[in-house]
C-alpha atoms as a PDB file:
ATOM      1  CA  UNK A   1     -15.807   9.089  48.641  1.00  0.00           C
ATOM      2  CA  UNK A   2     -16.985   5.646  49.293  1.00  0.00           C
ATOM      3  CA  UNK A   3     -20.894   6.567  48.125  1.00  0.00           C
ATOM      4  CA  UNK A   4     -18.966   7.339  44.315  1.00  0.00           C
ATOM      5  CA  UNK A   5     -19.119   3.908  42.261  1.00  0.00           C
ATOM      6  CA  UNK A   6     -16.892   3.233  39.479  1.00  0.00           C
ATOM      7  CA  UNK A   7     -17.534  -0.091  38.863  1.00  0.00           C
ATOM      8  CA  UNK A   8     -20.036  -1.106  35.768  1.00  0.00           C
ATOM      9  CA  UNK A   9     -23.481  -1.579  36.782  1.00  0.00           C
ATOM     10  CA  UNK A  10     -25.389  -3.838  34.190  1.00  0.00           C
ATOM     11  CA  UNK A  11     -28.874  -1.909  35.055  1.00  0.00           C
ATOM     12  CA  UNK A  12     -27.286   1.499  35.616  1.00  0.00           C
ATOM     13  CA  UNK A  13     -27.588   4.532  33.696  1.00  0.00           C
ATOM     14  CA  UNK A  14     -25.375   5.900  31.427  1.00  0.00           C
ATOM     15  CA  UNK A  15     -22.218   8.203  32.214  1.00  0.00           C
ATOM     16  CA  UNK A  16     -22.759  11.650  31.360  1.00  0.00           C
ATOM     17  CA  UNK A  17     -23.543  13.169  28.245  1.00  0.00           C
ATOM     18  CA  UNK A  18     -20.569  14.686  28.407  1.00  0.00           C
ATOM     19  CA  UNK A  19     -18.898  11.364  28.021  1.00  0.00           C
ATOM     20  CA  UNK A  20     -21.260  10.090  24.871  1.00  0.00           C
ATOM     21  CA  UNK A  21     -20.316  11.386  21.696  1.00  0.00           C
ATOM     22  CA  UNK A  22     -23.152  12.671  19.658  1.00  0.00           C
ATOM     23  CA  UNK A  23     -24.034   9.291  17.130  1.00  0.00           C
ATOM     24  CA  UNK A  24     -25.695   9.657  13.962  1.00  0.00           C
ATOM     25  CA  UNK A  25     -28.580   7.947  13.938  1.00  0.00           C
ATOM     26  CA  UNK A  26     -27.954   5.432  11.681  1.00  0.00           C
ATOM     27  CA  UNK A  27     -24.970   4.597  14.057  1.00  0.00           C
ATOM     28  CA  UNK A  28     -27.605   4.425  17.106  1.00  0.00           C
ATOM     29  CA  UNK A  29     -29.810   2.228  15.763  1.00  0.00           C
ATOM     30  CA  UNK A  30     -27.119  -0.075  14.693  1.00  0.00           C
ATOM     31  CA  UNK A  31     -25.071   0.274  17.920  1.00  0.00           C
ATOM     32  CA  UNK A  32     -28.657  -0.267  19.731  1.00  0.00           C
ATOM     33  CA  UNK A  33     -29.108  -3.526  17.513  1.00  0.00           C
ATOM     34  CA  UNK A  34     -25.421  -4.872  18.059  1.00  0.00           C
ATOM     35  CA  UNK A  35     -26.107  -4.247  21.851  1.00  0.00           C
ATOM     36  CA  UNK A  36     -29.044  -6.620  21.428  1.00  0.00           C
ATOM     37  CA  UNK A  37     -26.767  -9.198  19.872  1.00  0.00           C
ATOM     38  CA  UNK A  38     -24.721  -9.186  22.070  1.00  0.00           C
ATOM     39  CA  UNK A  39     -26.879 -10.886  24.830  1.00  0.00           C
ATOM     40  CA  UNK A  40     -28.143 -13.056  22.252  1.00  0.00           C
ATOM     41  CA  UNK A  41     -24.417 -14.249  21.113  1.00  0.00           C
ATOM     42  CA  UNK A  42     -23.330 -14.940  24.469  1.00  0.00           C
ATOM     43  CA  UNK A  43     -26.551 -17.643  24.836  1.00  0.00           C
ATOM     44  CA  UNK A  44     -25.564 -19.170  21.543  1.00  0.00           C
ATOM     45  CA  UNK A  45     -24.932 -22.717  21.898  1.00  0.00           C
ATOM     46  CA  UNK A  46     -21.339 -23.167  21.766  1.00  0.00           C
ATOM     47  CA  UNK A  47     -21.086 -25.251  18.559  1.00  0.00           C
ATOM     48  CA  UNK A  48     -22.038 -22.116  16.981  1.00  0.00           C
ATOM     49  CA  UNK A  49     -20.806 -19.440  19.209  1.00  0.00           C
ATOM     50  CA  UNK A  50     -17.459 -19.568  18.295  1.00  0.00           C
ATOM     51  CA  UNK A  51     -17.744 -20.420  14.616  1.00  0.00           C
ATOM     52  CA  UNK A  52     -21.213 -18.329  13.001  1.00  0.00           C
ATOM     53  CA  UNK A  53     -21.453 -16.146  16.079  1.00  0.00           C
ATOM     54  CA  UNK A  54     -18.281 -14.656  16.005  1.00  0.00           C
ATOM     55  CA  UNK A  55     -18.361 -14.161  12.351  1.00  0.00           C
ATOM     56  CA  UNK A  56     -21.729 -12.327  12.789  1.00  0.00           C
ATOM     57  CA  UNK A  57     -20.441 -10.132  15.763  1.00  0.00           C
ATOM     58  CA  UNK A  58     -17.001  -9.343  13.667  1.00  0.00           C
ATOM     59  CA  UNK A  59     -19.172  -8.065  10.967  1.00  0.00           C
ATOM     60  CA  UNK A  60     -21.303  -6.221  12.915  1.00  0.00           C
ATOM     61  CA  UNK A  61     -18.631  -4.774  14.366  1.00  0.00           C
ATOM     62  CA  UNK A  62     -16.857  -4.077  10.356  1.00  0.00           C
ATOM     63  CA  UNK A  63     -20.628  -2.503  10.163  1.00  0.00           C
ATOM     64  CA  UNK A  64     -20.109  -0.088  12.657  1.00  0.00           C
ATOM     65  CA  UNK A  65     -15.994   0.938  11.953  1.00  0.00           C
ATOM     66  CA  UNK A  66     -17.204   1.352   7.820  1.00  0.00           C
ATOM     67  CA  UNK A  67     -20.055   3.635   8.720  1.00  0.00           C
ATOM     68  CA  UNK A  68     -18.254   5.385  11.938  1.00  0.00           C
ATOM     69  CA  UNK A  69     -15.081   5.959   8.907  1.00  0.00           C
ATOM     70  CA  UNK A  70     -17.869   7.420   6.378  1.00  0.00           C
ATOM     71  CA  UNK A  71     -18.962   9.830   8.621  1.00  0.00           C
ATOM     72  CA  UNK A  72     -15.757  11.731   9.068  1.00  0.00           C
ATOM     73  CA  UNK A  73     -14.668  11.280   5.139  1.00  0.00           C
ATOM     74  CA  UNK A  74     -15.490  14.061   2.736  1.00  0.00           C
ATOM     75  CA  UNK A  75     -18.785  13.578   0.712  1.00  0.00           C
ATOM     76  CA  UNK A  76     -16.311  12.077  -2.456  1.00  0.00           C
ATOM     77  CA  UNK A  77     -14.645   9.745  -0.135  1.00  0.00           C
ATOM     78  CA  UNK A  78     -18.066   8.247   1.601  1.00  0.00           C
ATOM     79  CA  UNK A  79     -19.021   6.068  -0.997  1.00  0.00           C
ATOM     80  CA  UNK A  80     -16.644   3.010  -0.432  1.00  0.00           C
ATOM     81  CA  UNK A  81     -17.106   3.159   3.213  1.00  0.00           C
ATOM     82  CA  UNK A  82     -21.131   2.941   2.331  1.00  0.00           C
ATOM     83  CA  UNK A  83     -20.973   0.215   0.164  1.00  0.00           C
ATOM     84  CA  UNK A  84     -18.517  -1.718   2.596  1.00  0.00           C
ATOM     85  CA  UNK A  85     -20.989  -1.220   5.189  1.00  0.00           C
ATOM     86  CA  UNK A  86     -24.102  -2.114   2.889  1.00  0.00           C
ATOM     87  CA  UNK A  87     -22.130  -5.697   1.781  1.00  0.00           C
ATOM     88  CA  UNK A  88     -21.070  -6.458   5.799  1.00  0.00           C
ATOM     89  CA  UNK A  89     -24.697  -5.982   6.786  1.00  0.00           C
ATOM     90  CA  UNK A  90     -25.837  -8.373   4.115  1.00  0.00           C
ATOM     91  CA  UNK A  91     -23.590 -10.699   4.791  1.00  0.00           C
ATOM     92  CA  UNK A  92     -24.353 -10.237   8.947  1.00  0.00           C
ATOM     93  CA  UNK A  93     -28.192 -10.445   7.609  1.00  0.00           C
ATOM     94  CA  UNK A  94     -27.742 -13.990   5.677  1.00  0.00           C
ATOM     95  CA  UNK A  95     -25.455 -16.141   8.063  1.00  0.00           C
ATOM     96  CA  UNK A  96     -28.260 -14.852  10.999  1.00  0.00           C
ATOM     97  CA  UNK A  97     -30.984 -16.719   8.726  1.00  0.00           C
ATOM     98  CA  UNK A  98     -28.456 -19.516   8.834  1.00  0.00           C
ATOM     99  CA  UNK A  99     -27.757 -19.247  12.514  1.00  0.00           C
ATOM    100  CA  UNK A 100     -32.241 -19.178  12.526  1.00  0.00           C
ATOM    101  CA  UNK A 101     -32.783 -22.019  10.207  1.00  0.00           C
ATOM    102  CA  UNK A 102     -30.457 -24.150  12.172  1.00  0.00           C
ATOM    103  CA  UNK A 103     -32.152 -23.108  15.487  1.00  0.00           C
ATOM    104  CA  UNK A 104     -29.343 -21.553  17.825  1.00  0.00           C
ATOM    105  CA  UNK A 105     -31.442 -18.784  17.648  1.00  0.00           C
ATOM    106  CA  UNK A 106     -34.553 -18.611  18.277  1.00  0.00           C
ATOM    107  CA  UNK A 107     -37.548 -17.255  16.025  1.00  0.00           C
ATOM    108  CA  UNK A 108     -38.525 -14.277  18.520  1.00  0.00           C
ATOM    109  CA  UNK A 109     -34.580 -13.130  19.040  1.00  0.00           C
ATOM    110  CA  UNK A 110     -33.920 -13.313  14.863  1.00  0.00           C
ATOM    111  CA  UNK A 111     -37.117 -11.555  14.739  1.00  0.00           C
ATOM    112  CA  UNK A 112     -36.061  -8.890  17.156  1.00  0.00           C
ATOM    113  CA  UNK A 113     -32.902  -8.339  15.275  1.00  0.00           C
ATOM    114  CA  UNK A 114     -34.035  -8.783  11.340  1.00  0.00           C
ATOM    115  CA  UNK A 115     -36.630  -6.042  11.153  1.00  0.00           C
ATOM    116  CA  UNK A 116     -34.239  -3.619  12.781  1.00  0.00           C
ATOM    117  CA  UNK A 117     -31.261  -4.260  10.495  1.00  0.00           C
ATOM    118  CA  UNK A 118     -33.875  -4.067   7.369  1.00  0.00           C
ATOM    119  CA  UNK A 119     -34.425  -0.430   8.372  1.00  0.00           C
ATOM    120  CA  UNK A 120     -30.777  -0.188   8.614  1.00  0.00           C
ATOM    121  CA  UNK A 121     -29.830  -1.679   5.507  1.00  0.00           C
ATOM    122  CA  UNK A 122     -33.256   0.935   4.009  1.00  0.00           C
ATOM    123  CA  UNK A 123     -30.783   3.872   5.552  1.00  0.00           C
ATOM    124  CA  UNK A 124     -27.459   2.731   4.115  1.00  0.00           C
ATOM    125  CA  UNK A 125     -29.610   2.311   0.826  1.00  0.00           C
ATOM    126  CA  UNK A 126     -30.678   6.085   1.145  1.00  0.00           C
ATOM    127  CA  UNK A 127     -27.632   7.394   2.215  1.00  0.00           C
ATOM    128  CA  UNK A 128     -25.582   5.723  -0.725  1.00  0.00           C
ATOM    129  CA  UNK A 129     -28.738   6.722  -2.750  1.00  0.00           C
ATOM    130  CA  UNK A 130     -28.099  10.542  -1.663  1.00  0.00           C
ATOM    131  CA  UNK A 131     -24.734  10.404  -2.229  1.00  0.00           C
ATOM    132  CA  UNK A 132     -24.819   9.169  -6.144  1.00  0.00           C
ATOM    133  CA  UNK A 133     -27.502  11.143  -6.975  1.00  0.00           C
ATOM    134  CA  UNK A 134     -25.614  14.312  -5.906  1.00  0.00           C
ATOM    135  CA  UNK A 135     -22.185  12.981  -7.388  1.00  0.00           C
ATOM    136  CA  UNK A 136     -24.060  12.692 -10.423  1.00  0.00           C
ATOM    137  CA  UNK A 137     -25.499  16.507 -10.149  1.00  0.00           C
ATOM    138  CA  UNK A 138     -22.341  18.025  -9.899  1.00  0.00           C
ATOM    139  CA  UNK A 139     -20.464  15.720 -12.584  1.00  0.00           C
ATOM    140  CA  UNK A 140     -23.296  15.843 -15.568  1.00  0.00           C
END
């Protein structure tokens, strides 16, 4: 009984499978890409920690609940959640130039975090894309 550890390793593996739901993987990258933020955010300086940096964490988190809700909505009902998620993102995308340009972060961590939200934003694009093109289909 003593060898079993429930305490939270930082460098230890993942419970089992059984315990992970199944993500789509637009909601891996992203959670994979918020996970990287988060170290960042918690090295901000603290002038802009707790002012820009928790904006940009609350809308990465918005990111995650709008696409999360779309996924479980019927394909008429998706669309809002999409575009919520698609205007969050933006916004997350614009205030971490700001956070850049004013040097809390620095050029290799914005790096490391803009090219992967461009793909997401490309995804979001293609799944709102999709989602008009067949609404469009079946109305016309």
């Amino acid at each position: 009984m003593a060898e079993l550890n429930f305490g939270h390793e930082p460098n230890s593996s993942p419970p089992p499978t059984i315990f992970q739901p199944r993500l789509l993987p637009l909601l891996q990258k992203l959670k994979t890409v918020y996970l990287l933020w988060f170290g960042y955010y918690q090295t901000l300086p603290k002038t802009t920690r707790y002012s820009l940096g928790q904006r940009i964490d609350t809308l990465f988190i918005e990111t995650i609940e709008a696409i999360s809700t779309a996924s479980f909505m019927t394909r008429q009902e998706k669309m809002p959640y999409i575009r919520l998620a698609i205007r969050k993102l933006d916004t997350a995308k614009i205030l971490l130039i700001v956070l850049w340009e004013t040097k809390a972060l620095p050029t290799k961590q914005y790096a490391a975090l803009s090219a992967p939200l461009d793909e997401i934003g490309k995804m979001l694009g293609g799944w709102q894309g999709q989602l008009a093109k067949n609404s469009s289909a079946r109305g016309g």
